[in-house]
PDB file of N, CA and C in Angstrom:
ATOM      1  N   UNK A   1      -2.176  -6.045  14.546  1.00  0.00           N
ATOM      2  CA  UNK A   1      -3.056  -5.799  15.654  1.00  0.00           C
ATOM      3  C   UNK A   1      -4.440  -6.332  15.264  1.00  0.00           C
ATOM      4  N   UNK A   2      -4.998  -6.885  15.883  1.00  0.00           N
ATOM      5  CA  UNK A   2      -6.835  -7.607  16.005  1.00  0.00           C
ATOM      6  C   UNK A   2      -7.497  -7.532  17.429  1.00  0.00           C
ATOM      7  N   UNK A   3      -7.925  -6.646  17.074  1.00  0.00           N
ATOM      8  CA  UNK A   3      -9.176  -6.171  17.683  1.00  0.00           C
ATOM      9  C   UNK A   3     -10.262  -6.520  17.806  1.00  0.00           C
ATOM     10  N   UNK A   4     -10.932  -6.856  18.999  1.00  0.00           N
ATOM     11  CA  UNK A   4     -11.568  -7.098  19.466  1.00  0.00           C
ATOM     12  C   UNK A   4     -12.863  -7.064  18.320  1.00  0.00           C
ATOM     13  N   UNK A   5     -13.130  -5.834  17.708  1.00  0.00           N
ATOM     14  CA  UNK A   5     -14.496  -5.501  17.333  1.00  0.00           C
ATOM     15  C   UNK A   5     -14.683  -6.190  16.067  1.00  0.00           C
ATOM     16  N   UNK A   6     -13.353  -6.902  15.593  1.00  0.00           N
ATOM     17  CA  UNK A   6     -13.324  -7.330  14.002  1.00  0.00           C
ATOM     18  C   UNK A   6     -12.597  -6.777  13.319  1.00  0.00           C
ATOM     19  N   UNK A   7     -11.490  -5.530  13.418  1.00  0.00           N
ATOM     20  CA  UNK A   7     -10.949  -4.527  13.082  1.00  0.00           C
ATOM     21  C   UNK A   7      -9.651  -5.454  13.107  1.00  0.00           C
ATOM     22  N   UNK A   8      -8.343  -5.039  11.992  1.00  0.00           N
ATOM     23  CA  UNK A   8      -7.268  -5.332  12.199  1.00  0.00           C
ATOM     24  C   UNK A   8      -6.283  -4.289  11.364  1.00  0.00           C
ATOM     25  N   UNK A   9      -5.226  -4.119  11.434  1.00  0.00           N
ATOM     26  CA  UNK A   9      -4.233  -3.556  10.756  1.00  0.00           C
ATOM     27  C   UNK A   9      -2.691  -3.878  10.975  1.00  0.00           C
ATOM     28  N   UNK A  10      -1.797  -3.753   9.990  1.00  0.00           N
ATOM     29  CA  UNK A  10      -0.808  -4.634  10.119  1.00  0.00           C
ATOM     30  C   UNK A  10       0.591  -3.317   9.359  1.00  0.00           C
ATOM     31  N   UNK A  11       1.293  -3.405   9.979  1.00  0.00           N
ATOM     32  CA  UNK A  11       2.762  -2.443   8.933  1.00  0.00           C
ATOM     33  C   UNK A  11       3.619  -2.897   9.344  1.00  0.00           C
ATOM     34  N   UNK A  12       4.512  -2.702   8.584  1.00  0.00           N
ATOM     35  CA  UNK A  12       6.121  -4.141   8.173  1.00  0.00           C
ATOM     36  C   UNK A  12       7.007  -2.705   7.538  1.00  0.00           C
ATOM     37  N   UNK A  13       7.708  -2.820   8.148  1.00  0.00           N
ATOM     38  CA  UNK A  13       8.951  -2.165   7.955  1.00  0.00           C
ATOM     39  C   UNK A  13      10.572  -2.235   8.295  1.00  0.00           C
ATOM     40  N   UNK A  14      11.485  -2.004   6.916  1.00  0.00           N
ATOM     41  CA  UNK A  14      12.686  -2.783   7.142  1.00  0.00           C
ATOM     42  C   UNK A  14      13.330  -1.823   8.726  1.00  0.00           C
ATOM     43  N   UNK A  15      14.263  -2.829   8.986  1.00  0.00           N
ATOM     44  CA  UNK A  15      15.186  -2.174  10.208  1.00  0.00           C
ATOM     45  C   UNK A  15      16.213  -1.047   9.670  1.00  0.00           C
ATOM     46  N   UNK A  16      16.216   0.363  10.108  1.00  0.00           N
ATOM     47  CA  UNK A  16      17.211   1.199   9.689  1.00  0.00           C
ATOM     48  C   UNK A  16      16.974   1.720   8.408  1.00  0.00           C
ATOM     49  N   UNK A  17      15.590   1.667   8.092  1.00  0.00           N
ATOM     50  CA  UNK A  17      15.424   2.488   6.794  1.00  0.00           C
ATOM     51  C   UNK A  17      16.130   3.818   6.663  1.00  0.00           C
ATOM     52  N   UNK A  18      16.727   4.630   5.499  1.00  0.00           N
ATOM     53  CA  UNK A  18      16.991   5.559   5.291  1.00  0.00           C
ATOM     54  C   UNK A  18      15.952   6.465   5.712  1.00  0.00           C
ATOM     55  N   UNK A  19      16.326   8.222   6.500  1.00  0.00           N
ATOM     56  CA  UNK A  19      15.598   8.745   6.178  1.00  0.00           C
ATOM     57  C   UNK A  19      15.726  10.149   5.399  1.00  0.00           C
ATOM     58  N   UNK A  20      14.203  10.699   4.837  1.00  0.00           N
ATOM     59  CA  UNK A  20      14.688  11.895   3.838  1.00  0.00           C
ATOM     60  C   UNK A  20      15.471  12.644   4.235  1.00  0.00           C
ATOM     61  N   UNK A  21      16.697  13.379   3.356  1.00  0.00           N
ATOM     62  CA  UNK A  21      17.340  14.932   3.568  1.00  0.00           C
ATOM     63  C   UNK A  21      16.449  15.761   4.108  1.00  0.00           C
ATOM     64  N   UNK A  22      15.428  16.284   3.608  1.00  0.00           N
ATOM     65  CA  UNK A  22      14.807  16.853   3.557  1.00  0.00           C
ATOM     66  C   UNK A  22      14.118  16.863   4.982  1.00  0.00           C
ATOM     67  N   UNK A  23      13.941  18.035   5.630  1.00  0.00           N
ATOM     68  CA  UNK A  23      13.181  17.961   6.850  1.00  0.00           C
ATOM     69  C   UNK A  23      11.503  18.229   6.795  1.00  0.00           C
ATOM     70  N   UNK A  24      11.137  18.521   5.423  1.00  0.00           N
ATOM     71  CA  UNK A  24       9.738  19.058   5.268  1.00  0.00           C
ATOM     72  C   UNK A  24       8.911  17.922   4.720  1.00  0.00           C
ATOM     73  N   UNK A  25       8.052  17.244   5.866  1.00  0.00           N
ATOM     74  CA  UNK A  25       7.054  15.922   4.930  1.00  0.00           C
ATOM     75  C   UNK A  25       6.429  15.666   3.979  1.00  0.00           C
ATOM     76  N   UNK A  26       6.414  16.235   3.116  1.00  0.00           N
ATOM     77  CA  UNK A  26       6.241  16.481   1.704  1.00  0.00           C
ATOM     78  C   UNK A  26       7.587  16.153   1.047  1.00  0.00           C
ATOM     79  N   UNK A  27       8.467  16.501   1.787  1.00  0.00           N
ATOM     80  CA  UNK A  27       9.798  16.330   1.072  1.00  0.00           C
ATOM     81  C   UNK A  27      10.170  15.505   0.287  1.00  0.00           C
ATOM     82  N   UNK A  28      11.497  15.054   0.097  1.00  0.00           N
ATOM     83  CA  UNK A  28      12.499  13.448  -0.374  1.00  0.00           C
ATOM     84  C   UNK A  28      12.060  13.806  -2.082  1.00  0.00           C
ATOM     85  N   UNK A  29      13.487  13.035  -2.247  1.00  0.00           N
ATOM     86  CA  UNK A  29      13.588  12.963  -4.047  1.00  0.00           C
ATOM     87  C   UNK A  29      12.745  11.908  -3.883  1.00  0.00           C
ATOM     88  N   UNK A  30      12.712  11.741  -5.531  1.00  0.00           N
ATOM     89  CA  UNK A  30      12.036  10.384  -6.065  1.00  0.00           C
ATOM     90  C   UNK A  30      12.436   8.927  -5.285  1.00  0.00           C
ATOM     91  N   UNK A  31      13.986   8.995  -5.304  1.00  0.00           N
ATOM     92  CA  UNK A  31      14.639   8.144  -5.080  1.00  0.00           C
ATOM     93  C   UNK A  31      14.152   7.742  -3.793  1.00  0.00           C
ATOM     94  N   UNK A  32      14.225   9.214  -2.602  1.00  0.00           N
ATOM     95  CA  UNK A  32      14.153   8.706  -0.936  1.00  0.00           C
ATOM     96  C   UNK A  32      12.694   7.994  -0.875  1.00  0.00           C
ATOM     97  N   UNK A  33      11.366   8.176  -1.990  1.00  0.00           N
ATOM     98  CA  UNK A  33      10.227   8.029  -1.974  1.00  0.00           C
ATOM     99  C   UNK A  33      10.384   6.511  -2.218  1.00  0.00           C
ATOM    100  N   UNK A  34      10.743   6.288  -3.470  1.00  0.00           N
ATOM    101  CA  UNK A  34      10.945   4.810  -3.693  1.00  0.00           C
ATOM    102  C   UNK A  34      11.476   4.098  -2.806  1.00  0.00           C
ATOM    103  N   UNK A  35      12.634   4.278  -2.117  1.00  0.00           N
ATOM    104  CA  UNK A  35      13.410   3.808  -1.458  1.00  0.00           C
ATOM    105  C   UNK A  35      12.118   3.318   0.301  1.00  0.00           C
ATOM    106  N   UNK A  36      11.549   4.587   0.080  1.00  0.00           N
ATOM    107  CA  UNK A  36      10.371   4.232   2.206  1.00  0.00           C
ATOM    108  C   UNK A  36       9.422   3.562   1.104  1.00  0.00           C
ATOM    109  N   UNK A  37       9.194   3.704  -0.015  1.00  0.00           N
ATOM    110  CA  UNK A  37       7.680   2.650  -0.381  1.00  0.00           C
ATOM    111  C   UNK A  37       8.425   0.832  -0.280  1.00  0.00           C
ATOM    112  N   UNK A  38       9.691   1.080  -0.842  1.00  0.00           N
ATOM    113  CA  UNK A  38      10.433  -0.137  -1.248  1.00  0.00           C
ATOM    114  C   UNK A  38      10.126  -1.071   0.379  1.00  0.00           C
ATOM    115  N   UNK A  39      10.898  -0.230   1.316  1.00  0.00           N
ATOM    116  CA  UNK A  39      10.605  -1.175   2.582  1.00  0.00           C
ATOM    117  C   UNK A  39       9.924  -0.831   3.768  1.00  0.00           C
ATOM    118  N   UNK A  40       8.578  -0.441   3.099  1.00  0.00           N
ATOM    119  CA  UNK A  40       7.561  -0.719   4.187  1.00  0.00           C
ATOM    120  C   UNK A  40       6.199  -0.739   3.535  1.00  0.00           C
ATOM    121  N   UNK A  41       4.918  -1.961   4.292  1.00  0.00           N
ATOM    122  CA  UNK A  41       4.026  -1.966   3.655  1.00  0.00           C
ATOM    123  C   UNK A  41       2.609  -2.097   4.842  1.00  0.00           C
ATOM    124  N   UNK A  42       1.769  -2.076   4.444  1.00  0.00           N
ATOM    125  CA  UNK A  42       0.387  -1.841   5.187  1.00  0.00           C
ATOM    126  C   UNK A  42      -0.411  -2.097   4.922  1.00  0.00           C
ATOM    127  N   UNK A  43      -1.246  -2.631   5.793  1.00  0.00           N
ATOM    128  CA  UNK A  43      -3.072  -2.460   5.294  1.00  0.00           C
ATOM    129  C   UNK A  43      -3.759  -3.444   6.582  1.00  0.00           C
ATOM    130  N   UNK A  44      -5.285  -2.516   6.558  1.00  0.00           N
ATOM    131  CA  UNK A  44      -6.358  -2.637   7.398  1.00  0.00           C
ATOM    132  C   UNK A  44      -7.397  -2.818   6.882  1.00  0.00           C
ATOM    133  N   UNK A  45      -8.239  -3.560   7.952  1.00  0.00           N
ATOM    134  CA  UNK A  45      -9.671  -3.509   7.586  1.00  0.00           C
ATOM    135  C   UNK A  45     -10.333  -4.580   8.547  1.00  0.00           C
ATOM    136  N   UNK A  46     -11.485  -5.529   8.072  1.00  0.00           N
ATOM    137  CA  UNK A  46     -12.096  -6.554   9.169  1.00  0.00           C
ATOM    138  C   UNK A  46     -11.314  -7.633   8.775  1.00  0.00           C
ATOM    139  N   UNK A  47     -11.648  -8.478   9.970  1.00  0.00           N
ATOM    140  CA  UNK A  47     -11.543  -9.593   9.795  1.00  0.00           C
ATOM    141  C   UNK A  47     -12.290 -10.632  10.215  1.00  0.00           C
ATOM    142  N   UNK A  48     -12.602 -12.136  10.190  1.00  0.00           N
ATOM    143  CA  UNK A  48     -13.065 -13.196  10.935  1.00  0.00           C
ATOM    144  C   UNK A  48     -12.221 -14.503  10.968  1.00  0.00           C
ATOM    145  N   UNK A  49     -12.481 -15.141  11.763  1.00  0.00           N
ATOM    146  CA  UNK A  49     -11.658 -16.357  12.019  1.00  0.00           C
ATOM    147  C   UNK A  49     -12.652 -17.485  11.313  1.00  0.00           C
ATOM    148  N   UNK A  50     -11.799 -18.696  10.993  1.00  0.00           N
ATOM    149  CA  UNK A  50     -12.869 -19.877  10.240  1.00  0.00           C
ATOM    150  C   UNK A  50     -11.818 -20.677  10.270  1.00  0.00           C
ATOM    151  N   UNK A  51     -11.773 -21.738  11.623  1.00  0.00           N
ATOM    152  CA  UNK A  51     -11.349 -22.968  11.961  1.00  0.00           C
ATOM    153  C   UNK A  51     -10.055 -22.564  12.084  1.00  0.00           C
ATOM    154  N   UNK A  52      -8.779 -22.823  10.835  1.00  0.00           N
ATOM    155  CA  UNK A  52      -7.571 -22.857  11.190  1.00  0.00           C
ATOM    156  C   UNK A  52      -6.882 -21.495  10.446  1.00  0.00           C
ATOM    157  N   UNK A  53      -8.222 -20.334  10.007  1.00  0.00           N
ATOM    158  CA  UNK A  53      -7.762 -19.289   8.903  1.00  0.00           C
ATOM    159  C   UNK A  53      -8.380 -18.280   9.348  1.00  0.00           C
ATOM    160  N   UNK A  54      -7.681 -16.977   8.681  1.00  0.00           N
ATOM    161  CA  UNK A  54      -7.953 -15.865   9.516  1.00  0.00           C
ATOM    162  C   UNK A  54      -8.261 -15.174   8.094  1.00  0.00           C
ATOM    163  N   UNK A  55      -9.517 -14.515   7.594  1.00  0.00           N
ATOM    164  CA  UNK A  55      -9.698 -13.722   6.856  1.00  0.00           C
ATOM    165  C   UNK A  55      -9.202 -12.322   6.738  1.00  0.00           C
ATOM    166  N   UNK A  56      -8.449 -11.885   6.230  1.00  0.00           N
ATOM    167  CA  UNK A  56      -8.471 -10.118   6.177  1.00  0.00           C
ATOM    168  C   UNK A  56      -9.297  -9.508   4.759  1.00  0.00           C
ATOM    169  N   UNK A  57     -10.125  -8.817   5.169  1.00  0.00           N
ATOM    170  CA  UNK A  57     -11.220  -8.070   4.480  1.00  0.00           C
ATOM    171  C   UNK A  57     -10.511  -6.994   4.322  1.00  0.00           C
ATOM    172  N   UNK A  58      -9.693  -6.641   3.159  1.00  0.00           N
ATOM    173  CA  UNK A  58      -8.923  -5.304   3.595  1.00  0.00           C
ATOM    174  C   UNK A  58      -9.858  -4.088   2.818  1.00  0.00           C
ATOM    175  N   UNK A  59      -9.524  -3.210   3.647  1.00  0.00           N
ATOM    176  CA  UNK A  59     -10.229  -1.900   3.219  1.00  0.00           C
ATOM    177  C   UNK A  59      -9.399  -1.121   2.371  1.00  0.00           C
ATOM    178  N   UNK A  60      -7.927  -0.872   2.870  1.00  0.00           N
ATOM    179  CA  UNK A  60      -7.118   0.401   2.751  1.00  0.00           C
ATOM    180  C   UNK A  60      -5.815  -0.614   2.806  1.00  0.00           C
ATOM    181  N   UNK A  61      -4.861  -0.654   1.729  1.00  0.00           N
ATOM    182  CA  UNK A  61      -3.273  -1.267   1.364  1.00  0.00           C
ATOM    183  C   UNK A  61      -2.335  -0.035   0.862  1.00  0.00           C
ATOM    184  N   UNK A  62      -0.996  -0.216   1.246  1.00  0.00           N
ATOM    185  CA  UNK A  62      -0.559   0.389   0.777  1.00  0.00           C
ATOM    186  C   UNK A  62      -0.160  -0.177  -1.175  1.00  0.00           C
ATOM    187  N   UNK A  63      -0.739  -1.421  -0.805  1.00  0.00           N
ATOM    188  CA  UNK A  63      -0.296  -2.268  -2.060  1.00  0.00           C
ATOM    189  C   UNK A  63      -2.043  -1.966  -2.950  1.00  0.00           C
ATOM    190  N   UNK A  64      -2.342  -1.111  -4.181  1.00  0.00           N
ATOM    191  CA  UNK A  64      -3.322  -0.505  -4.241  1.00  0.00           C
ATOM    192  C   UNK A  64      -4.743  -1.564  -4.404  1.00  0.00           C
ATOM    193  N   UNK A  65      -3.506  -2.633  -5.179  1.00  0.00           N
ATOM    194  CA  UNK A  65      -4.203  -3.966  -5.818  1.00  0.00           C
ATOM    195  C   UNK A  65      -4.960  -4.812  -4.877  1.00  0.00           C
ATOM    196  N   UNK A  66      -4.264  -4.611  -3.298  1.00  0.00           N
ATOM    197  CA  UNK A  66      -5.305  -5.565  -2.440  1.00  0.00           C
ATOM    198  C   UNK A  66      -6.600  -4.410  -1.781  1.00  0.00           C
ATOM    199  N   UNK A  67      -6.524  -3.539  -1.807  1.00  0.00           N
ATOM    200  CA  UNK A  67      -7.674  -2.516  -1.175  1.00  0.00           C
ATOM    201  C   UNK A  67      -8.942  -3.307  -1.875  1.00  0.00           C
ATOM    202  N   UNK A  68     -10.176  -3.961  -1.117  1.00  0.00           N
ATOM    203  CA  UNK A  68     -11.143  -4.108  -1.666  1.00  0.00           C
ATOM    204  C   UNK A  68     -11.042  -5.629  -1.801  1.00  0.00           C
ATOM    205  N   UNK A  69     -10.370  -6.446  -1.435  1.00  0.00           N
ATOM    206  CA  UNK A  69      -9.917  -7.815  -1.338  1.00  0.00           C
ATOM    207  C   UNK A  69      -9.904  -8.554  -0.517  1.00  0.00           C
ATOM    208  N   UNK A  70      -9.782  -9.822  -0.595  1.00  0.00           N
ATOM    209  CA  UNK A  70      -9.635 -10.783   0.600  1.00  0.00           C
ATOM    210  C   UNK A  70      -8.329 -11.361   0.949  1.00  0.00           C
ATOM    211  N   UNK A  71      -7.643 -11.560   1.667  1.00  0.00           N
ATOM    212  CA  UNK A  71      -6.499 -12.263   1.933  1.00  0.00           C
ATOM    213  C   UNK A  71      -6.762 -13.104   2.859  1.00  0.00           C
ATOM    214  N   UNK A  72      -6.583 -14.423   2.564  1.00  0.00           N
ATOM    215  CA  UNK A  72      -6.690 -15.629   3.346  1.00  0.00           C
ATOM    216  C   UNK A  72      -5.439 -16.115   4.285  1.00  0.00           C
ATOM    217  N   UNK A  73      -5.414 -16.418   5.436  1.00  0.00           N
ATOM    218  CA  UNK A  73      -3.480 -16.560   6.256  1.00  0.00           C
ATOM    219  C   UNK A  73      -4.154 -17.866   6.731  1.00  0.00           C
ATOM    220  N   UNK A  74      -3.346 -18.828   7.068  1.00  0.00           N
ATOM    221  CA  UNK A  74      -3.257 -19.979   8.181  1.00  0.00           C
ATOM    222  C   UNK A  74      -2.968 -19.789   9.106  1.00  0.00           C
ATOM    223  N   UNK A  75      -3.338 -19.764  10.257  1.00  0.00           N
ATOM    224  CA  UNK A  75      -2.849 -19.221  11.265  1.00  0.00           C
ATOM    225  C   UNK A  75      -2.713 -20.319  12.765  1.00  0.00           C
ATOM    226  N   UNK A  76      -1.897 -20.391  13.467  1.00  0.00           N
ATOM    227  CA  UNK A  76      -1.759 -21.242  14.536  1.00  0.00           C
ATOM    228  C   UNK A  76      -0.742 -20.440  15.749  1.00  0.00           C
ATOM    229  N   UNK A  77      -1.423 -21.093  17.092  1.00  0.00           N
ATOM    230  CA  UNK A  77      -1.321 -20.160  18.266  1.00  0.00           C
ATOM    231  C   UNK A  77      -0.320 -20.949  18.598  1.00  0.00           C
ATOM    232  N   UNK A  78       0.869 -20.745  19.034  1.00  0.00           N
ATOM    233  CA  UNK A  78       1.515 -21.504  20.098  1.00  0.00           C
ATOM    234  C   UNK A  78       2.129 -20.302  21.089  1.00  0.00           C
ATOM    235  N   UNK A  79       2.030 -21.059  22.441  1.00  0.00           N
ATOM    236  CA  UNK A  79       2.473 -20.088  23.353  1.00  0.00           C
ATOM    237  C   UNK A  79       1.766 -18.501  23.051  1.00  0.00           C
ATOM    238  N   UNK A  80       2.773 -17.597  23.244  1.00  0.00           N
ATOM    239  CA  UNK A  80       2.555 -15.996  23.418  1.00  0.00           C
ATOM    240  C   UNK A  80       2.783 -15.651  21.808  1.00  0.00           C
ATOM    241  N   UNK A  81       2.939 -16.450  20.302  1.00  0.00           N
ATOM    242  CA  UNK A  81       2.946 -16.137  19.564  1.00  0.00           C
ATOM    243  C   UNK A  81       1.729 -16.674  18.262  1.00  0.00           C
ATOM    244  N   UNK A  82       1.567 -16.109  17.607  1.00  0.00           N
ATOM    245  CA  UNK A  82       0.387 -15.888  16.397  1.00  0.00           C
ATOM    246  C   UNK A  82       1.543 -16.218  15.490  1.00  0.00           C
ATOM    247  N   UNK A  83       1.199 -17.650  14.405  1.00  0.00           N
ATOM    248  CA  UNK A  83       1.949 -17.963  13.389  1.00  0.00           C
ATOM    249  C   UNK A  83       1.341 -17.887  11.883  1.00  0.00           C
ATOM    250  N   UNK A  84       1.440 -16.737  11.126  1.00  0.00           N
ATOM    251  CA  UNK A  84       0.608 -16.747  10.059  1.00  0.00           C
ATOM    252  C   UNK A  84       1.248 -17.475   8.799  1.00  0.00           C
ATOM    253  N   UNK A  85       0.727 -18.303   7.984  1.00  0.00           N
ATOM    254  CA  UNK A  85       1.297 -17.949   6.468  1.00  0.00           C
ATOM    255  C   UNK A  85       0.314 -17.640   5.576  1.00  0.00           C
ATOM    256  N   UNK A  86       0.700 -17.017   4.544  1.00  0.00           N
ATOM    257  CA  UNK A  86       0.092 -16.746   3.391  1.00  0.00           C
ATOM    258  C   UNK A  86       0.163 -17.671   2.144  1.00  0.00           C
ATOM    259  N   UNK A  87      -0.832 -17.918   1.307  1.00  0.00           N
ATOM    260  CA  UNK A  87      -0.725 -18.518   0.105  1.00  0.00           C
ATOM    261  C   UNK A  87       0.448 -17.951  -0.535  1.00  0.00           C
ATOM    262  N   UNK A  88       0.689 -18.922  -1.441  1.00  0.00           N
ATOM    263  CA  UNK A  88       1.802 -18.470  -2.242  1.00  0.00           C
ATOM    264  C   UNK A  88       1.446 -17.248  -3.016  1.00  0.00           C
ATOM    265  N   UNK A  89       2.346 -16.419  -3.235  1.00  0.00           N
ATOM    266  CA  UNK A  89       2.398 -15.154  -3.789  1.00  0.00           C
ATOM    267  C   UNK A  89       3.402 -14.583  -5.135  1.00  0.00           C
ATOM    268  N   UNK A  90       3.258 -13.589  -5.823  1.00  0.00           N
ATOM    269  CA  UNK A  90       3.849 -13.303  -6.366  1.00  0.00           C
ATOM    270  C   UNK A  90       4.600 -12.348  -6.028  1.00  0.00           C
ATOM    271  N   UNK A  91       6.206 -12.672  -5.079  1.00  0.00           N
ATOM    272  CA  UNK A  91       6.865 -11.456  -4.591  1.00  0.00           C
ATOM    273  C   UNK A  91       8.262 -11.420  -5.297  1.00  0.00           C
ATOM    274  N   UNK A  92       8.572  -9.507  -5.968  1.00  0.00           N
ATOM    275  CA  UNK A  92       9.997  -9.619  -6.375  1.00  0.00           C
ATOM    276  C   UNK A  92      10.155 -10.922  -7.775  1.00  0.00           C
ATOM    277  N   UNK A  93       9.086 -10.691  -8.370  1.00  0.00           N
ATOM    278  CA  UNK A  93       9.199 -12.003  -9.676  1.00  0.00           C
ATOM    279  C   UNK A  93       9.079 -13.576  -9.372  1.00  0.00           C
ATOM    280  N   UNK A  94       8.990 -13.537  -7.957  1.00  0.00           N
ATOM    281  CA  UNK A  94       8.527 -14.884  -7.746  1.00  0.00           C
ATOM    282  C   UNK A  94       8.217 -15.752  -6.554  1.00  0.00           C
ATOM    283  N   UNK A  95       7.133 -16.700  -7.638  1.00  0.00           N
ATOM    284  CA  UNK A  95       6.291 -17.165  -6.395  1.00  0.00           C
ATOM    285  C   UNK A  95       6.606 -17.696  -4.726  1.00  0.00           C
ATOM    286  N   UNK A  96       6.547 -16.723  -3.856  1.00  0.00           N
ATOM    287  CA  UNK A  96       6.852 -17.674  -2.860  1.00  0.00           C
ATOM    288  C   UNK A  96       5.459 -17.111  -1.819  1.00  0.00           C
ATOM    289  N   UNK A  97       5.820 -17.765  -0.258  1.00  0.00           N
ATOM    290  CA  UNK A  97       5.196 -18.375   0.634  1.00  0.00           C
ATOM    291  C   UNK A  97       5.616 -17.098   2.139  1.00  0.00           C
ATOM    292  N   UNK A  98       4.795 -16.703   2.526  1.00  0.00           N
ATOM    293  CA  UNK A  98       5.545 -15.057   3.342  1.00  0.00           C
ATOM    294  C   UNK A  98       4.753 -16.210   4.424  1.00  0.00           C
ATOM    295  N   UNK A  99       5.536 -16.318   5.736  1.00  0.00           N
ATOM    296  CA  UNK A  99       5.485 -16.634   6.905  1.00  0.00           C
ATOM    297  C   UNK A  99       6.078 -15.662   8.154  1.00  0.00           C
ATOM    298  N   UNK A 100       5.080 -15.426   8.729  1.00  0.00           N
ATOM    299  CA  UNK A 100       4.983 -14.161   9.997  1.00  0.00           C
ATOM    300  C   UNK A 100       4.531 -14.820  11.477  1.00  0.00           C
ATOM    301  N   UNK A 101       5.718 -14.348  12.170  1.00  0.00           N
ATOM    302  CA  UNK A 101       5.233 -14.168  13.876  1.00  0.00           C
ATOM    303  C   UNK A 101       5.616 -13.439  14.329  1.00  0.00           C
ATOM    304  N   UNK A 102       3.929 -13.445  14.756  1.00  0.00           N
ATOM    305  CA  UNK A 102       3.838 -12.501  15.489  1.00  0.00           C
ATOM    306  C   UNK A 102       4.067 -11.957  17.182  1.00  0.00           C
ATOM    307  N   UNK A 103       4.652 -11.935  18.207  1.00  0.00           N
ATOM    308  CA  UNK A 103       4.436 -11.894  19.604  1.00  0.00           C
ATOM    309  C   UNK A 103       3.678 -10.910  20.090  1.00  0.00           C
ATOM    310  N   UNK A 104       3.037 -11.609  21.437  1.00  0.00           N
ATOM    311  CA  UNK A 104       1.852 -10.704  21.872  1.00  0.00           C
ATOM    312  C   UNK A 104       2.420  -9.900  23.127  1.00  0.00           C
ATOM    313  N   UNK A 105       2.233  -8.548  22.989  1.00  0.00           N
ATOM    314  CA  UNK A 105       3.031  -7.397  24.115  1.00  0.00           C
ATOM    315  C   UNK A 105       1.868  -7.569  24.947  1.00  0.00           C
TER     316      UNK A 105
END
């Protein structure tokens, strides 16, 4: 989501995640914990646009290492969708390239 004011926030989560036994939100073993951190991730904060790139100024990640960081995306409009990629990364032991579209509701 990007907002108008400069504001953005973003969460990715797998399809059909498990959920805890446990009915109390505090709940879940170790395991059910690992298992919702494993597939789903987050983070907000500002942003600005600059030619063909979209800055995220993140404030707050669920990933602890980007809180306080910059993340740079490429970004290109076609039609009703937002096409981001990211620099190459270090994901799961290795380097690759995370490409996202987005559609606009």
């Amino acid at each position: 989501m990007y907002k108008e004011d400069g504001y953005m926030s973003v969460s990715i989560m797998s399809a059909n995640r498990l959920r805890f036994v446990s009915k109390d939100i505090a709940g879940g073993t170790i395991e059910e914990m690992a298992t919702a951190a494993d597939t789903y991730t987050s983070y907000c904060g500002t942003y600005e646009i600059q030619v063909n790139k979209i800055i995220h100024h993140i404030q707050i990640s669920m990933y602890p290492n980007w809180t306080g960081i910059a993340q740079e995306r490429i970004f290109a409009l076609k039609d009703d969708r937002l096409l981001l990629s990211a620099p190459p990364d270090l994901i799961d032991g290795k380097q690759q390239t995370a490409h996202f579209v987005w559609k606009r509701v």
